[in-house]
PDB file of N, CA and C in Angstrom:
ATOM      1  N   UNK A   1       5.791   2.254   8.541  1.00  0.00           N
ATOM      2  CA  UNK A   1       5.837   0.925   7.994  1.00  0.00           C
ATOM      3  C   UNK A   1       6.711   0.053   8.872  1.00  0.00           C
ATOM      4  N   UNK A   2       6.040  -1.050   9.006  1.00  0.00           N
ATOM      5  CA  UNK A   2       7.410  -2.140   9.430  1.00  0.00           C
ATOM      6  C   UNK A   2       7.171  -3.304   8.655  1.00  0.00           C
ATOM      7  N   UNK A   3       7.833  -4.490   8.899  1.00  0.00           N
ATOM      8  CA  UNK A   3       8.599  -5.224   8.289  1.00  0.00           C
ATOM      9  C   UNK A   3       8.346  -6.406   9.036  1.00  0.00           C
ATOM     10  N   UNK A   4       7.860  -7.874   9.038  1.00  0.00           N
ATOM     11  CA  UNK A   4       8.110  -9.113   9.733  1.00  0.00           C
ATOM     12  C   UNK A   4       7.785  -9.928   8.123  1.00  0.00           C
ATOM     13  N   UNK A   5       8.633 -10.974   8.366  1.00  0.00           N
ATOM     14  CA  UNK A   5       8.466 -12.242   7.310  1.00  0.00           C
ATOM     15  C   UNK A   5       8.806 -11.560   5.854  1.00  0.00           C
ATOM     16  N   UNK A   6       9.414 -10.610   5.678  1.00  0.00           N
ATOM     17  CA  UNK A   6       9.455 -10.200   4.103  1.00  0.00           C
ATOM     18  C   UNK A   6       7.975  -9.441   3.844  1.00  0.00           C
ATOM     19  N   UNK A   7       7.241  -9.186   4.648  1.00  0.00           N
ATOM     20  CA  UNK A   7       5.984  -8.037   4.461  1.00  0.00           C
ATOM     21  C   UNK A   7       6.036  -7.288   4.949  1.00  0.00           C
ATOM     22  N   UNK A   8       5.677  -5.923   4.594  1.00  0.00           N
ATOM     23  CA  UNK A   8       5.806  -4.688   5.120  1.00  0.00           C
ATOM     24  C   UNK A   8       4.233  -4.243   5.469  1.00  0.00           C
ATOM     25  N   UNK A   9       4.419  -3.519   6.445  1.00  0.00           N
ATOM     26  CA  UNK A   9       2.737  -3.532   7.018  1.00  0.00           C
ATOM     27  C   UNK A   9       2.801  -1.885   6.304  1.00  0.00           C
ATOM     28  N   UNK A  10       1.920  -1.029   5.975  1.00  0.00           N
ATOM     29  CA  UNK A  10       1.489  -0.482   5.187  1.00  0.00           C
ATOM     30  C   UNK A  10       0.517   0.519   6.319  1.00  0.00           C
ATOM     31  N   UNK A  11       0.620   1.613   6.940  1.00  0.00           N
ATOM     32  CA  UNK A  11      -0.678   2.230   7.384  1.00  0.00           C
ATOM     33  C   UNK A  11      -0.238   4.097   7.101  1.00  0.00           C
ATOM     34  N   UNK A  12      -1.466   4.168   7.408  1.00  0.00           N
ATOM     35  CA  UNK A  12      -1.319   6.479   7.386  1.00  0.00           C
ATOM     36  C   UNK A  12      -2.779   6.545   7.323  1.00  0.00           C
ATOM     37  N   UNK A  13      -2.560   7.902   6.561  1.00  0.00           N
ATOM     38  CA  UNK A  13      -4.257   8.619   7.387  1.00  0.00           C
ATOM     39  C   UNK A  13      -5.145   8.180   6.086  1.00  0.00           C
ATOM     40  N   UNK A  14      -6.300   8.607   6.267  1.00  0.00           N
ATOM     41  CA  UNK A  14      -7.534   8.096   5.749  1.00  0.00           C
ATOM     42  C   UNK A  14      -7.798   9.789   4.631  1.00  0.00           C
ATOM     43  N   UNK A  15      -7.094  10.151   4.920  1.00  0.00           N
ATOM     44  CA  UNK A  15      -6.866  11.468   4.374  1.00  0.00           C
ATOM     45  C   UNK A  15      -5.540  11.920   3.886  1.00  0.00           C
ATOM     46  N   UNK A  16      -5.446  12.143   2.493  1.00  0.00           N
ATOM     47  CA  UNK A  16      -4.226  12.544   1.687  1.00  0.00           C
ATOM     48  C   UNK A  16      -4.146  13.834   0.898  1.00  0.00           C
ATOM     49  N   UNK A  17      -3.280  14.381   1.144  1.00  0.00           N
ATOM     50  CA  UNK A  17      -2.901  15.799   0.083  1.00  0.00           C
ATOM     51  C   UNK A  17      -2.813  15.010  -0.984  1.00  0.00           C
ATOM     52  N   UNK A  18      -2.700  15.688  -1.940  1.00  0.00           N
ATOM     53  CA  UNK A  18      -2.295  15.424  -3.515  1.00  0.00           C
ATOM     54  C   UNK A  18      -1.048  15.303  -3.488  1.00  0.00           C
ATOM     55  N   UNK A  19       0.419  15.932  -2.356  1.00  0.00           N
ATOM     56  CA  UNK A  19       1.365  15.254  -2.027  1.00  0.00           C
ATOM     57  C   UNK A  19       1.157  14.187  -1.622  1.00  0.00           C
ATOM     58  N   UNK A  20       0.497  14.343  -0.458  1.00  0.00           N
ATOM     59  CA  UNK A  20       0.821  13.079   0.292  1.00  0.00           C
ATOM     60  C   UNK A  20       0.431  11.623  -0.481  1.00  0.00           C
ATOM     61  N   UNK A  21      -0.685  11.534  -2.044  1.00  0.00           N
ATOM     62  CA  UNK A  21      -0.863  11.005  -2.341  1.00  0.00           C
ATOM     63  C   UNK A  21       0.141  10.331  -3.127  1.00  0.00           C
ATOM     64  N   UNK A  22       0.777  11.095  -3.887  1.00  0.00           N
ATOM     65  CA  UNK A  22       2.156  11.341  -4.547  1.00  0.00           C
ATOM     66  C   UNK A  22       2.999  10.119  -3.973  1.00  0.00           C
ATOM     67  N   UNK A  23       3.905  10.990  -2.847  1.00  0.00           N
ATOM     68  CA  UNK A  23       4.356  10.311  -1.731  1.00  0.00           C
ATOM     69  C   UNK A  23       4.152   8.321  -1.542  1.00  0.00           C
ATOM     70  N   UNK A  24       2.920   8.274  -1.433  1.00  0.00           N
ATOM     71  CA  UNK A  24       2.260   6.976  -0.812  1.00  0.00           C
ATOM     72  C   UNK A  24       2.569   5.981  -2.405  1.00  0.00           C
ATOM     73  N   UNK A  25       2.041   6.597  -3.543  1.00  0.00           N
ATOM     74  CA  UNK A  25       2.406   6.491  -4.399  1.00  0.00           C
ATOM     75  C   UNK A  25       4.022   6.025  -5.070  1.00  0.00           C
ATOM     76  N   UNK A  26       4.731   6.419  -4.859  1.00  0.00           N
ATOM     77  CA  UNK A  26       5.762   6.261  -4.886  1.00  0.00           C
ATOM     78  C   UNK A  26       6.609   5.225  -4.165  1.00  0.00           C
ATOM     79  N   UNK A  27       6.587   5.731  -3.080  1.00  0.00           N
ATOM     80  CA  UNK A  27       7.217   4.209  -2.032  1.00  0.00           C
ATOM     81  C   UNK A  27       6.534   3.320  -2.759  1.00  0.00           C
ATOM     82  N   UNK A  28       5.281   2.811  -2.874  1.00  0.00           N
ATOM     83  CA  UNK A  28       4.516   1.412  -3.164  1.00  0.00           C
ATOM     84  C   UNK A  28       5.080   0.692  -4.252  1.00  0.00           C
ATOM     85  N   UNK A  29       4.984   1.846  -5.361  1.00  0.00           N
ATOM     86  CA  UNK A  29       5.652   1.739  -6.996  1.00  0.00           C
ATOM     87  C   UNK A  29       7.075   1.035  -6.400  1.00  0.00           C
ATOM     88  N   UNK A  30       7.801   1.818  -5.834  1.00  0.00           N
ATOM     89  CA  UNK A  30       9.455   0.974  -5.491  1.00  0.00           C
ATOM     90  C   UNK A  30       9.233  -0.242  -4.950  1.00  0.00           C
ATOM     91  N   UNK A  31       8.880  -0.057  -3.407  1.00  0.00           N
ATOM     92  CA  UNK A  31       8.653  -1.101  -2.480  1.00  0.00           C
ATOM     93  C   UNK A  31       8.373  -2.217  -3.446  1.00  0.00           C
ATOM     94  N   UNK A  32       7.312  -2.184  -4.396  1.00  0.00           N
ATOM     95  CA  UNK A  32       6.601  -3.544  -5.069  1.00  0.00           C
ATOM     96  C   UNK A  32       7.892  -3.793  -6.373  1.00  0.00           C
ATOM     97  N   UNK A  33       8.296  -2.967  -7.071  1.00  0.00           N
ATOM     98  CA  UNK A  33       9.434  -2.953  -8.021  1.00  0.00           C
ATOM     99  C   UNK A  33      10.264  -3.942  -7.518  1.00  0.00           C
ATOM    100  N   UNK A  34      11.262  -3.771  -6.234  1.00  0.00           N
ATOM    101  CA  UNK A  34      12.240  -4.329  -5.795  1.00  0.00           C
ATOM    102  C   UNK A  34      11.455  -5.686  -4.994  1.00  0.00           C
ATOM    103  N   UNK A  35      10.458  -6.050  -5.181  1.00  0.00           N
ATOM    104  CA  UNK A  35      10.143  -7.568  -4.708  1.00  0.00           C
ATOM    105  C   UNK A  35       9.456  -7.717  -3.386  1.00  0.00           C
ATOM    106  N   UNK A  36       9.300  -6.346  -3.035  1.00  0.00           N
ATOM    107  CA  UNK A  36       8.695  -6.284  -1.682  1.00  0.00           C
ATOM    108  C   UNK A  36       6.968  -6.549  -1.459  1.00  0.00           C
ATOM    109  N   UNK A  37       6.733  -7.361  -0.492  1.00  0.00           N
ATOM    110  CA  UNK A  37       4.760  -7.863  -0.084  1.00  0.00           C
ATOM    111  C   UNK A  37       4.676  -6.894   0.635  1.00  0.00           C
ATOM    112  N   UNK A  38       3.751  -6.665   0.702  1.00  0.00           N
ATOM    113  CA  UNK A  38       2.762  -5.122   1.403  1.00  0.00           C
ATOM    114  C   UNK A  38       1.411  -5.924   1.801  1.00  0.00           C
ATOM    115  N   UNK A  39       1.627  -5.143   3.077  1.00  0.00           N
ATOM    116  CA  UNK A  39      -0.178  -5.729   4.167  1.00  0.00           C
ATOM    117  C   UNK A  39      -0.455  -4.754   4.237  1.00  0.00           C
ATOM    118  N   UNK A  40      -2.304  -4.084   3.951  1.00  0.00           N
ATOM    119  CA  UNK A  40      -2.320  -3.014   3.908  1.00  0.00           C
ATOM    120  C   UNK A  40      -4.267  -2.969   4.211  1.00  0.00           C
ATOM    121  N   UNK A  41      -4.813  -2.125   4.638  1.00  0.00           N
ATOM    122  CA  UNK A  41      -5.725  -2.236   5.346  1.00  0.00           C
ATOM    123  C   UNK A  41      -6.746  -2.178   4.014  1.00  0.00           C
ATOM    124  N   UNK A  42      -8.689  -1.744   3.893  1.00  0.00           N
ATOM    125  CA  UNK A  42      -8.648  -1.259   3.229  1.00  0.00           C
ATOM    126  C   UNK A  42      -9.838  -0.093   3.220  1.00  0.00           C
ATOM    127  N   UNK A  43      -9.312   0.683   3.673  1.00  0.00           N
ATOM    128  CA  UNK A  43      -9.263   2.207   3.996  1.00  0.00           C
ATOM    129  C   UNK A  43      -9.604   3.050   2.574  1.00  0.00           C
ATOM    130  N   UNK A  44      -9.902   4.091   3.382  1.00  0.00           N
ATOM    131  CA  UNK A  44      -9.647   5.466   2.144  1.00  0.00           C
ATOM    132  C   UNK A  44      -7.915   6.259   2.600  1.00  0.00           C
ATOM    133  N   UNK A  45      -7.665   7.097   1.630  1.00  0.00           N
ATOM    134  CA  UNK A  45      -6.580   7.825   1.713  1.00  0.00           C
ATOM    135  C   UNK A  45      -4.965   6.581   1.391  1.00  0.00           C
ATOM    136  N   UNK A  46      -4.096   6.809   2.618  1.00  0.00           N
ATOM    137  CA  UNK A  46      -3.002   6.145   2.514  1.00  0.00           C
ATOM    138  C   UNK A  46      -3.492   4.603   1.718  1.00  0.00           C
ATOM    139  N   UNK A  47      -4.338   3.818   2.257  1.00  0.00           N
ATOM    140  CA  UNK A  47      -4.641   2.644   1.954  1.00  0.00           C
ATOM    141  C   UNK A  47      -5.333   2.447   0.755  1.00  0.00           C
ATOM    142  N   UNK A  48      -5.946   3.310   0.049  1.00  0.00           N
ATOM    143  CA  UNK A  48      -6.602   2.777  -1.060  1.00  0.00           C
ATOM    144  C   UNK A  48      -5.233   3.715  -2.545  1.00  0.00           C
ATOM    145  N   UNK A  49      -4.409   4.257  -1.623  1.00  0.00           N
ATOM    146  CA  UNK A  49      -3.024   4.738  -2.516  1.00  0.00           C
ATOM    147  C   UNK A  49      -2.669   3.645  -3.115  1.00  0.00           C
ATOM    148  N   UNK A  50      -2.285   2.666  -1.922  1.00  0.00           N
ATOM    149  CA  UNK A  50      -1.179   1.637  -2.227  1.00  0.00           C
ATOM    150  C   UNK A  50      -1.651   0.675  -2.936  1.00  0.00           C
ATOM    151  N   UNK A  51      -3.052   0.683  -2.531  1.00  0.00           N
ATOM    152  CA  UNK A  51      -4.257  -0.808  -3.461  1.00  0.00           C
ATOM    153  C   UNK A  51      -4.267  -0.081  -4.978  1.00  0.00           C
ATOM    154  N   UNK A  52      -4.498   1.452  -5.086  1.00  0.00           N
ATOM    155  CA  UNK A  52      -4.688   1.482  -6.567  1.00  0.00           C
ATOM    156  C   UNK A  52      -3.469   1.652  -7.114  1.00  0.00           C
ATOM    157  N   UNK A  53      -2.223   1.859  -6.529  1.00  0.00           N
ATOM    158  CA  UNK A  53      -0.966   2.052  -7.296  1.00  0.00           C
ATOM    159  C   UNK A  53      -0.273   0.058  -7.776  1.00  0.00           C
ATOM    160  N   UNK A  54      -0.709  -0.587  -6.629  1.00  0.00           N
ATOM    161  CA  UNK A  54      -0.360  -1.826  -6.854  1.00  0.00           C
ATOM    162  C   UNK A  54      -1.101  -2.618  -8.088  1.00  0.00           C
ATOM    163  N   UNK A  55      -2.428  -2.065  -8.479  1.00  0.00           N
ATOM    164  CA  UNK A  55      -3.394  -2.562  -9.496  1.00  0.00           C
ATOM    165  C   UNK A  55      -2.801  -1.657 -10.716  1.00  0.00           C
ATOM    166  N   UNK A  56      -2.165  -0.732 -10.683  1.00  0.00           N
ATOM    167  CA  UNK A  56      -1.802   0.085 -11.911  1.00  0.00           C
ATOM    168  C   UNK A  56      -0.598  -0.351 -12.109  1.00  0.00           C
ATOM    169  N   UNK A  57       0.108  -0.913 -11.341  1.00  0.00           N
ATOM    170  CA  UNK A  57       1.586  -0.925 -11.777  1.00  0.00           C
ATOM    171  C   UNK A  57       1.741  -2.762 -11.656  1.00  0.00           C
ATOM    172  N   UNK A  58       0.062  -3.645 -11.529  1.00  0.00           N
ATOM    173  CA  UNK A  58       0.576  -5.021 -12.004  1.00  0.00           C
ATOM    174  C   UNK A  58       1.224  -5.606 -11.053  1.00  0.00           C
ATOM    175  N   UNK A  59       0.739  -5.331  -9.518  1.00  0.00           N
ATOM    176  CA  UNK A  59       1.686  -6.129  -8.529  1.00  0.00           C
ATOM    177  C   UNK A  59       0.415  -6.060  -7.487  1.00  0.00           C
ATOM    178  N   UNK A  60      -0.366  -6.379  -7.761  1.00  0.00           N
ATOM    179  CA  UNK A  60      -1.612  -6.891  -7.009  1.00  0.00           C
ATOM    180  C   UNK A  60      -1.759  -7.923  -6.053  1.00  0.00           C
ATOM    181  N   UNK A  61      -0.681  -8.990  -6.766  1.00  0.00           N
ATOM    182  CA  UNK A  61      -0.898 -10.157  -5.945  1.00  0.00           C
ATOM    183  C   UNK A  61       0.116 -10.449  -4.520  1.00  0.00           C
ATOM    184  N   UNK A  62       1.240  -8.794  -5.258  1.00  0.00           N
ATOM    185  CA  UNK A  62       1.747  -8.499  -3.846  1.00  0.00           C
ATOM    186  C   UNK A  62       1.657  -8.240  -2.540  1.00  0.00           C
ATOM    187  N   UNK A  63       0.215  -7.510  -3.004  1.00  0.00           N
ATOM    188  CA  UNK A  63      -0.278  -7.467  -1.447  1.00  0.00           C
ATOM    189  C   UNK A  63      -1.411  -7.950  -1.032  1.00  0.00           C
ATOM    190  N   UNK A  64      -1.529  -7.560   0.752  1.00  0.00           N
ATOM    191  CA  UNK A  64      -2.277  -8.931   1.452  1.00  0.00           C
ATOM    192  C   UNK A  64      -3.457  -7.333   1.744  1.00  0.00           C
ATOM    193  N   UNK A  65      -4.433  -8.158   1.979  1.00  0.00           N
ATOM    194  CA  UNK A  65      -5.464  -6.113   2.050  1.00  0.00           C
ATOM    195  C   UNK A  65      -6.675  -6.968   3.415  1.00  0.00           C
ATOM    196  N   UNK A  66      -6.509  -6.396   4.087  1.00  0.00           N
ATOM    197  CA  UNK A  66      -7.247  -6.651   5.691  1.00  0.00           C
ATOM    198  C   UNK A  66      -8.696  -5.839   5.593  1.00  0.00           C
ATOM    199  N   UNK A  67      -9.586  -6.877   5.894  1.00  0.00           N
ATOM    200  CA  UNK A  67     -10.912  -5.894   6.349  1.00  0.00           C
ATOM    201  C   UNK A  67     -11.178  -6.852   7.161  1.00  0.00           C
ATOM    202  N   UNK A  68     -12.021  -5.772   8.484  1.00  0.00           N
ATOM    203  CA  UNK A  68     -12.706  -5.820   9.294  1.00  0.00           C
ATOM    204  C   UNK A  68     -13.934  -7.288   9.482  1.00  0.00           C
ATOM    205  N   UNK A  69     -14.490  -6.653   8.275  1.00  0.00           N
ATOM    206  CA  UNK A  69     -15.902  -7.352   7.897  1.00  0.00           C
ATOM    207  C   UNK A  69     -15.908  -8.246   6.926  1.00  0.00           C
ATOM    208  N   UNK A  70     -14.592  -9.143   6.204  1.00  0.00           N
ATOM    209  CA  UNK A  70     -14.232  -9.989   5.631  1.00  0.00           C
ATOM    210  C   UNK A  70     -14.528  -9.959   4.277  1.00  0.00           C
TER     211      UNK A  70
END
């Protein structure tokens, strides 16, 4: 992850353990808790973690979600 303007860019694999889902899970839940924007692609695995943890936990409009094909 990094960080410019108060957004945190958001990337990992397209493929997740049930840890690693965990994991991805978690940071997002905080990260978005404490006030933090998230840019985040929209992928399978790491990226569709952070899109469905941000829609479950009500901080949707926190983040910015990038595609390719608009």
């Amino acid at each position: 992850m990094t960080s410019s303007s108060g957004v945190w860019a958001v990337g990992g694999s397209r493929s997740l353990s049930r840890a690693g889902q965990a994991v991805a899970q978690y940071v997002t839940s905080e990260m978005l808790a404490s006030g933090s924007r998230l840019a985040v692609g929209c992928c399978t695995g790491a990226d569709a973690a952070v899109i469905r943890t941000a829609i479950q936990d009500c901080h949707a409009r926190r983040l910015q979600i990038f595609s390719v094909f608009g």
